[in-house]
N, C-alpha and C. Protein backbone atom coordinates (compact mmCIF):
# COMPACT_ATOMS: atom_id res chain seq x y z
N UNK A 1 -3.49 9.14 -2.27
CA UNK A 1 -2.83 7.91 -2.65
C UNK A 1 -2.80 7.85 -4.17
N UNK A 2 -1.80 7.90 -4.61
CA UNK A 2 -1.53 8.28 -6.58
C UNK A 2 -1.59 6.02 -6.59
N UNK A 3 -1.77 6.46 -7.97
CA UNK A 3 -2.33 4.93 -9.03
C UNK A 3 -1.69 4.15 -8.26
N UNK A 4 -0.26 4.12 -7.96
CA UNK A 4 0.49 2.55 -7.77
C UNK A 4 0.20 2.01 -6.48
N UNK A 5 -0.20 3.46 -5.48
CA UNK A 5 -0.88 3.38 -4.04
C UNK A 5 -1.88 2.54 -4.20
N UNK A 6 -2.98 2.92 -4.92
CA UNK A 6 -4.08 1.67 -4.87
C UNK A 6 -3.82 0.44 -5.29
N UNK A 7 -3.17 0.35 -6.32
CA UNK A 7 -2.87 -1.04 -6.79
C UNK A 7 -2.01 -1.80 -5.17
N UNK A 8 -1.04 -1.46 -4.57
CA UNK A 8 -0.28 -1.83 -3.90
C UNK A 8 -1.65 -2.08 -2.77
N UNK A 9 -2.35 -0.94 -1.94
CA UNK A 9 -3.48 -1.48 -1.51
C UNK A 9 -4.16 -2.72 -1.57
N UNK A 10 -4.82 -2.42 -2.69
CA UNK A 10 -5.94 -3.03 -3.28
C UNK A 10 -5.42 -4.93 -3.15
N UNK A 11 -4.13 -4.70 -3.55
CA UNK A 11 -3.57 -6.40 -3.89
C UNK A 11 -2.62 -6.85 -2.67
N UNK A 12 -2.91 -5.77 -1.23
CA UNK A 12 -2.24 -6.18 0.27
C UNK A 12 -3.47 -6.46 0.61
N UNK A 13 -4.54 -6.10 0.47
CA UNK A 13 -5.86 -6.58 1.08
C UNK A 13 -6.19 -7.40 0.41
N UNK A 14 -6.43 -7.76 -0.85
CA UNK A 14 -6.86 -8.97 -1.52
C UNK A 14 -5.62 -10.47 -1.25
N UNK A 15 -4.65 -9.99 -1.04
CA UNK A 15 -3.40 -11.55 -0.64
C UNK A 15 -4.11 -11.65 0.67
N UNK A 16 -4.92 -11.16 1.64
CA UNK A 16 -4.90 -11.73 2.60
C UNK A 16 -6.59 -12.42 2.66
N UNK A 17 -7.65 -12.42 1.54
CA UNK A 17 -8.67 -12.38 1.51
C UNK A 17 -9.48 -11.72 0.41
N UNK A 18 -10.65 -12.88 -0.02
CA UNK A 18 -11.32 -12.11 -1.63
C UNK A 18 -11.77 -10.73 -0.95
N UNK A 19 -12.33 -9.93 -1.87
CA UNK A 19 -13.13 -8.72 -1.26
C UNK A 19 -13.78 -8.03 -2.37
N UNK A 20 -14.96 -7.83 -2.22
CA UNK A 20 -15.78 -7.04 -3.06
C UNK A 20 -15.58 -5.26 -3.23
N UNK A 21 -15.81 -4.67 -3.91
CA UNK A 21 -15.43 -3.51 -3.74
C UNK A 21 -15.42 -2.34 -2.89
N UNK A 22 -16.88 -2.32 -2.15
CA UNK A 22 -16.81 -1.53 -1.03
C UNK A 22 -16.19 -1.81 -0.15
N UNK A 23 -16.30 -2.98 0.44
CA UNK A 23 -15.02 -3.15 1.46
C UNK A 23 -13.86 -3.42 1.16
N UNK A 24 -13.42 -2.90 0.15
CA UNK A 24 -12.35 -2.57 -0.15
C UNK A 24 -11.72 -0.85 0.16
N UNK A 25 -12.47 -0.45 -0.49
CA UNK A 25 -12.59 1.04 -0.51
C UNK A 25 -12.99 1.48 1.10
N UNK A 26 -13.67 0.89 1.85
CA UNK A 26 -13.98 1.33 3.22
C UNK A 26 -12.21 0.86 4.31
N UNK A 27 -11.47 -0.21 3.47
CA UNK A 27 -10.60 -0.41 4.25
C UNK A 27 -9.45 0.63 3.87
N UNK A 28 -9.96 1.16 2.50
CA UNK A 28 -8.48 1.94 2.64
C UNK A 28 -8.42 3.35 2.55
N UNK A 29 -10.03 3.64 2.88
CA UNK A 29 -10.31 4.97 3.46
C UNK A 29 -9.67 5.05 4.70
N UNK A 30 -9.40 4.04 5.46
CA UNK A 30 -9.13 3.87 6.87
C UNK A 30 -7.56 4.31 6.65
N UNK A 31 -6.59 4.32 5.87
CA UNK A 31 -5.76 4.35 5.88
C UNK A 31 -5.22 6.12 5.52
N UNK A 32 -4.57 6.47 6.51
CA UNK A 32 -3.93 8.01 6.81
C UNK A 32 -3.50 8.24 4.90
N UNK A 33 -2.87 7.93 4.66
CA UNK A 33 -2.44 8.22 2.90
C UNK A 33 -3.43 8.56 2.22
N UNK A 34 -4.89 8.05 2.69
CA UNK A 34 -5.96 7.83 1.53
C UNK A 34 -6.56 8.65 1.25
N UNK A 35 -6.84 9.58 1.80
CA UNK A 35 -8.04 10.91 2.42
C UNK A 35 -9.27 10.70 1.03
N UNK A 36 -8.50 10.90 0.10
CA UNK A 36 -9.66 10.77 -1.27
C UNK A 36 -9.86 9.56 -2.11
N UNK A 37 -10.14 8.73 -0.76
CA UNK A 37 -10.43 7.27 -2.04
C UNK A 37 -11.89 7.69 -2.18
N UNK A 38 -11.92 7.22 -3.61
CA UNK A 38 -13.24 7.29 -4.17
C UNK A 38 -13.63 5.89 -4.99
N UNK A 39 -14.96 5.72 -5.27
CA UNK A 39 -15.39 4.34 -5.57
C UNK A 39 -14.64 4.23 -7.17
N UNK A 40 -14.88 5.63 -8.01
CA UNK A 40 -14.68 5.74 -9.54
C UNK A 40 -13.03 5.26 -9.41
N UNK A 41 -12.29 5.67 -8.70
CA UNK A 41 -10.72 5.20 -8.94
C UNK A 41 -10.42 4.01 -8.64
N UNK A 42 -11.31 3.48 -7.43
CA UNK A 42 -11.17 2.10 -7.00
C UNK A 42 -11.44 1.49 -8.37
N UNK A 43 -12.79 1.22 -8.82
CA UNK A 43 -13.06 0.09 -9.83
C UNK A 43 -12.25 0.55 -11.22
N UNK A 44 -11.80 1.76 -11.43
CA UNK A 44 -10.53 1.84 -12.20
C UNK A 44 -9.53 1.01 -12.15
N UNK A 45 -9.14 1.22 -11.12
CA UNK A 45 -7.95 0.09 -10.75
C UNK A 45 -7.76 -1.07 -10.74
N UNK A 46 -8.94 -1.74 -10.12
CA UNK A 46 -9.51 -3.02 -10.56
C UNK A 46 -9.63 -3.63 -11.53
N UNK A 47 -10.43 -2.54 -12.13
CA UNK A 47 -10.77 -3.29 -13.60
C UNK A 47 -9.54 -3.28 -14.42
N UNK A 48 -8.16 -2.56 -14.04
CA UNK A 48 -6.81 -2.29 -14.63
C UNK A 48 -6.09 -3.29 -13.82
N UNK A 49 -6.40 -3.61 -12.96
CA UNK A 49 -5.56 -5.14 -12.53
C UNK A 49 -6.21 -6.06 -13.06
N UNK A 50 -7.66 -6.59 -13.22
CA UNK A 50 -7.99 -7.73 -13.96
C UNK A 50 -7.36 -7.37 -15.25
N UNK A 51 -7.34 -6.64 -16.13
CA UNK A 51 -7.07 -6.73 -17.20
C UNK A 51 -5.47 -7.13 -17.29
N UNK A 52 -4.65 -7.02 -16.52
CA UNK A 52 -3.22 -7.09 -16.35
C UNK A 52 -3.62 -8.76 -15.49
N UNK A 53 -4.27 -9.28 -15.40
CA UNK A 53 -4.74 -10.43 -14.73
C UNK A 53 -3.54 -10.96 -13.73
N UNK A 54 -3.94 -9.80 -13.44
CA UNK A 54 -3.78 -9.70 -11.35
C UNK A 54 -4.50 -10.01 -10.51
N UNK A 55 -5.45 -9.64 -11.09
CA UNK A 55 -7.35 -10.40 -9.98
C UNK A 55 -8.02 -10.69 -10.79
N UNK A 56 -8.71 -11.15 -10.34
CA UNK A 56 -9.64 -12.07 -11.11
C UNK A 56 -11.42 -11.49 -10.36
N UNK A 57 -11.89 -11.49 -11.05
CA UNK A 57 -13.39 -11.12 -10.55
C UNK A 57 -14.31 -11.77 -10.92
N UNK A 58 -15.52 -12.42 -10.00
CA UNK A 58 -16.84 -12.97 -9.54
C UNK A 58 -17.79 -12.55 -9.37
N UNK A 59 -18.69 -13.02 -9.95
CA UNK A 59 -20.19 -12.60 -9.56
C UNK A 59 -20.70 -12.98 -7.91
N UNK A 60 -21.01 -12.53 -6.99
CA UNK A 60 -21.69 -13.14 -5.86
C UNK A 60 -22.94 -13.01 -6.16
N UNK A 61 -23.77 -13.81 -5.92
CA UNK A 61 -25.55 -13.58 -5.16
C UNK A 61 -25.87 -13.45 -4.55
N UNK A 62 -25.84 -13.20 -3.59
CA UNK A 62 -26.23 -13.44 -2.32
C UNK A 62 -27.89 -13.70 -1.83
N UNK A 63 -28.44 -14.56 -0.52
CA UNK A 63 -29.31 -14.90 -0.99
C UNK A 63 -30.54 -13.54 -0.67
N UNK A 64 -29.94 -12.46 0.02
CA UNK A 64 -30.34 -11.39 0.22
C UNK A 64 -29.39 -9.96 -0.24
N UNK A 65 -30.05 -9.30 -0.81
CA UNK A 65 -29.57 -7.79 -1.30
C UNK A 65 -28.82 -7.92 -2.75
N UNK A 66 -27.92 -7.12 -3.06
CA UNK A 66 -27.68 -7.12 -4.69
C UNK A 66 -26.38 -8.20 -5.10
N UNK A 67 -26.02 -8.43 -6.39
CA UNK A 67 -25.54 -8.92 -6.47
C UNK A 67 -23.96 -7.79 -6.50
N UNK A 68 -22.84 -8.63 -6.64
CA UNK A 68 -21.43 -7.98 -6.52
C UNK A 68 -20.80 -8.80 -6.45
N UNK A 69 -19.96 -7.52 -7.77
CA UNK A 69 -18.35 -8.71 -7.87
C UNK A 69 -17.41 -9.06 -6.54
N UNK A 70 -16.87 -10.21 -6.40
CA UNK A 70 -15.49 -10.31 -5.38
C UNK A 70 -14.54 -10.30 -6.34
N UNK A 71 -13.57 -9.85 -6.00
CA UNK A 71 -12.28 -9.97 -6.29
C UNK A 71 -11.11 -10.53 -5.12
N UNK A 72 -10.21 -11.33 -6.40
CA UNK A 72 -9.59 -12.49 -5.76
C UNK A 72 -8.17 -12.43 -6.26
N UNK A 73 -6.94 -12.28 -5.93
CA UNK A 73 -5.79 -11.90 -6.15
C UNK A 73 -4.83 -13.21 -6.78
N UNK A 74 -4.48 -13.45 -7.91
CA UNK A 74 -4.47 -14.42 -8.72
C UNK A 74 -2.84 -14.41 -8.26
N UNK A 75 -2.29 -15.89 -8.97
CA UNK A 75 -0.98 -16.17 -8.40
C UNK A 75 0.01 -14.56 -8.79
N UNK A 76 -0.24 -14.22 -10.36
CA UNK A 76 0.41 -13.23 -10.98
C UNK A 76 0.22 -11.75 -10.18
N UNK A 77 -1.02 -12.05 -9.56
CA UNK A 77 -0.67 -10.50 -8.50
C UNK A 77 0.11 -10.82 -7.51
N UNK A 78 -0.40 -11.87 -6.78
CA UNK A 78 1.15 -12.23 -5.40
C UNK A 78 2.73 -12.05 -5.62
N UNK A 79 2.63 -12.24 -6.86
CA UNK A 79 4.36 -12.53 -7.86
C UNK A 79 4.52 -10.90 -7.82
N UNK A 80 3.61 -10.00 -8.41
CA UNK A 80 3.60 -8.41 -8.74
C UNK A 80 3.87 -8.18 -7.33
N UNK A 81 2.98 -8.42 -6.15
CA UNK A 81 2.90 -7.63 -5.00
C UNK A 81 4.36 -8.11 -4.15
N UNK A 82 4.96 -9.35 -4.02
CA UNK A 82 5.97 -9.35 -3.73
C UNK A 82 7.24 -8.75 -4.67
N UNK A 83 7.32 -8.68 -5.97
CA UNK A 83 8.15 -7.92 -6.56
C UNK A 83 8.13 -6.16 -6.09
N UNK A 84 6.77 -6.00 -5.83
CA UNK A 84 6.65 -4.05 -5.44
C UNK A 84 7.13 -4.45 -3.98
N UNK A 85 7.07 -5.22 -3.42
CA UNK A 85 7.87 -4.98 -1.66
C UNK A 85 9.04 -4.97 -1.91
N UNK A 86 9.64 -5.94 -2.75
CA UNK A 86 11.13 -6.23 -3.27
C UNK A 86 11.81 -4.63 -3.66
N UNK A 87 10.82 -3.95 -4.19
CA UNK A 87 11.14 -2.53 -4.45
C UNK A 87 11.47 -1.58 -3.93
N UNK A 88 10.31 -1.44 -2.83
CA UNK A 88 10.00 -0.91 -1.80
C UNK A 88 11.39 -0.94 -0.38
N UNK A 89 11.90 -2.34 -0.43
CA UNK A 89 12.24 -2.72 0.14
C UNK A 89 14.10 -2.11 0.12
N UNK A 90 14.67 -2.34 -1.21
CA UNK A 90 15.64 -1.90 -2.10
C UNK A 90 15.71 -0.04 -2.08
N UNK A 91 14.70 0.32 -2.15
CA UNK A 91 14.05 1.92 -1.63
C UNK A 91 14.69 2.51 -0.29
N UNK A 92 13.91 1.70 0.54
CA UNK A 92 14.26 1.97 2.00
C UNK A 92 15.22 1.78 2.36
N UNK A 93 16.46 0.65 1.73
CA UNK A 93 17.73 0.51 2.04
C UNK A 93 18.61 2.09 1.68
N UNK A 94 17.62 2.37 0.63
CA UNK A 94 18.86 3.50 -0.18
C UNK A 94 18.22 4.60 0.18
N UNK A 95 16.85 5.14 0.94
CA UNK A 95 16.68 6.28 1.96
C UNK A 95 17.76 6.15 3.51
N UNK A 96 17.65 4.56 3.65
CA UNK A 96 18.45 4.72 4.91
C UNK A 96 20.34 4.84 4.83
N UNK A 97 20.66 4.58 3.71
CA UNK A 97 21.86 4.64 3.21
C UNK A 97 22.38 6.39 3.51
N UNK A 98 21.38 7.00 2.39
CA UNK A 98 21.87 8.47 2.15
C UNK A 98 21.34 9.32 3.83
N UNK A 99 20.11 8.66 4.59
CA UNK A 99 20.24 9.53 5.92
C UNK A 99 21.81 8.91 7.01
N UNK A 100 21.97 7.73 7.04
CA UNK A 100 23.21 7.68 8.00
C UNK A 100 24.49 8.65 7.13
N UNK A 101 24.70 8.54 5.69
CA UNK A 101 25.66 9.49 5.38
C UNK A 101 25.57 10.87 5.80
N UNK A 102 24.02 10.85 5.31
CA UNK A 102 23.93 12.68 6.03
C UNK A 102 24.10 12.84 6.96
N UNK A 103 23.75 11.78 7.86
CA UNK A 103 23.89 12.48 9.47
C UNK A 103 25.48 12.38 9.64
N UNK A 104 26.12 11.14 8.94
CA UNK A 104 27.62 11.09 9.32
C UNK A 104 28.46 12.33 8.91
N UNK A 105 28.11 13.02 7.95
CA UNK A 105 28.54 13.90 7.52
C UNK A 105 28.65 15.34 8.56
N UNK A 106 27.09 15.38 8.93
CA UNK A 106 26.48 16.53 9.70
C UNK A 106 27.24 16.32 11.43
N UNK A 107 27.69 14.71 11.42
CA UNK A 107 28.09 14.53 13.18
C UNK A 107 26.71 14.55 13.52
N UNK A 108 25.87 14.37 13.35
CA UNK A 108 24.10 14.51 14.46
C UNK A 108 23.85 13.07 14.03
N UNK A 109 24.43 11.83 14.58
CA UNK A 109 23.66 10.37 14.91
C UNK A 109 22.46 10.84 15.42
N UNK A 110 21.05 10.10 15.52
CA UNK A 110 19.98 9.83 15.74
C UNK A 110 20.06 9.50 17.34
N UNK A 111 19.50 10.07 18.38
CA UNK A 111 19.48 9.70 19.16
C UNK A 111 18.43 8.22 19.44
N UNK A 112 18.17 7.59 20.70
CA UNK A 112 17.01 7.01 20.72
C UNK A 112 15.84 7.69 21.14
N UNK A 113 15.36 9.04 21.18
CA UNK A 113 14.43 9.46 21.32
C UNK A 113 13.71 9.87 19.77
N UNK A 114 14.91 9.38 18.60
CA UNK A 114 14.27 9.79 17.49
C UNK A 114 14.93 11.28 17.48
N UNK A 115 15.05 11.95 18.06
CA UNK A 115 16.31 13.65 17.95
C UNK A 115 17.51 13.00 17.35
N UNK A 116 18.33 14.11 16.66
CA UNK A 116 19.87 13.84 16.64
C UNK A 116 20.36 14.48 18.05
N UNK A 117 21.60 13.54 18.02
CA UNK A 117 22.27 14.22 19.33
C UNK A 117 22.73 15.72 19.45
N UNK A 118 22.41 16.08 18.53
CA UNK A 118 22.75 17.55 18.35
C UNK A 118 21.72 18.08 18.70
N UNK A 119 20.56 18.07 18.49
CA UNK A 119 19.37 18.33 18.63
C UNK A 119 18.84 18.22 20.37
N UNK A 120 19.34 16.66 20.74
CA UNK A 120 19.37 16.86 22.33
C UNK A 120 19.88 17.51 23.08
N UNK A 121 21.10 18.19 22.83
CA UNK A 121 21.77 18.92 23.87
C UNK A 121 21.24 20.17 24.29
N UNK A 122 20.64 20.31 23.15
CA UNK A 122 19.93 21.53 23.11
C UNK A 122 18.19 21.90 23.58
N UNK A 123 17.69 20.77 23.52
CA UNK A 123 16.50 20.59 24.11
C UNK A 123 16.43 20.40 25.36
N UNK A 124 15.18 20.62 25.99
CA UNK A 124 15.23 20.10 27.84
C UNK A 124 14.86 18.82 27.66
């Protein structure tokens, strides 16, 4: 997952809930893209979105075990994170643009099995 991956992460899990750093990093180990999240890139990032004051970060106490920051996704990251879907979004129009040309071009529509029909006739 390259830099903008975590940020985009980091501030889809924080819009839905504060989160301290490991469970941060444990949620997006979970995620197929991630294979090498590591703690050093996480609080990189972090500490590169507070500074862009995108999140905002807290001390917790808790009344047992150590203390740790939460982080909390400030109005200006919601504004960022819906502008990167807005992107994202504008993206996917213009991947799906240039595959219906290609396929229109090629004659192989997409079947509904996900094959082109070209591809089915030929399969069992």
């Amino acid at each position: 997952m390259r830099s903008r991956g975590w940020s985009l992460g980091c501030s889809s899990y924080l819009a839905e809930n504060p989160a301290h750093g490991y469970e941060l990093l444990e949620r997006l180990k979970a995620l197929p893209e991630a294979p090498s999240a590591d703690r050093g890139h996480l609080y990189r990032t972090l500490r590169r979105l507070d500074d862009q004051e995108l999140v905002t970060s807290t001390w917790q106490v808790p009344q047992a075990g150590a203390a740790r920051h939460t982080y909390t996704l400030t109005a200006n990251g919601l504004q960022a994170l819906d502008a990167w879907a807005g992107h994202i979004r504008a993206a996917l129009a213009r991947l799906e643009g240039f595959l219906e040309r290609r396929e229109a071009l090629r004659g192989t529509a997409p079947a509904a099995n996900g094959r082109s029909t070209e591809e089915s006739r030929h399969s069992p």
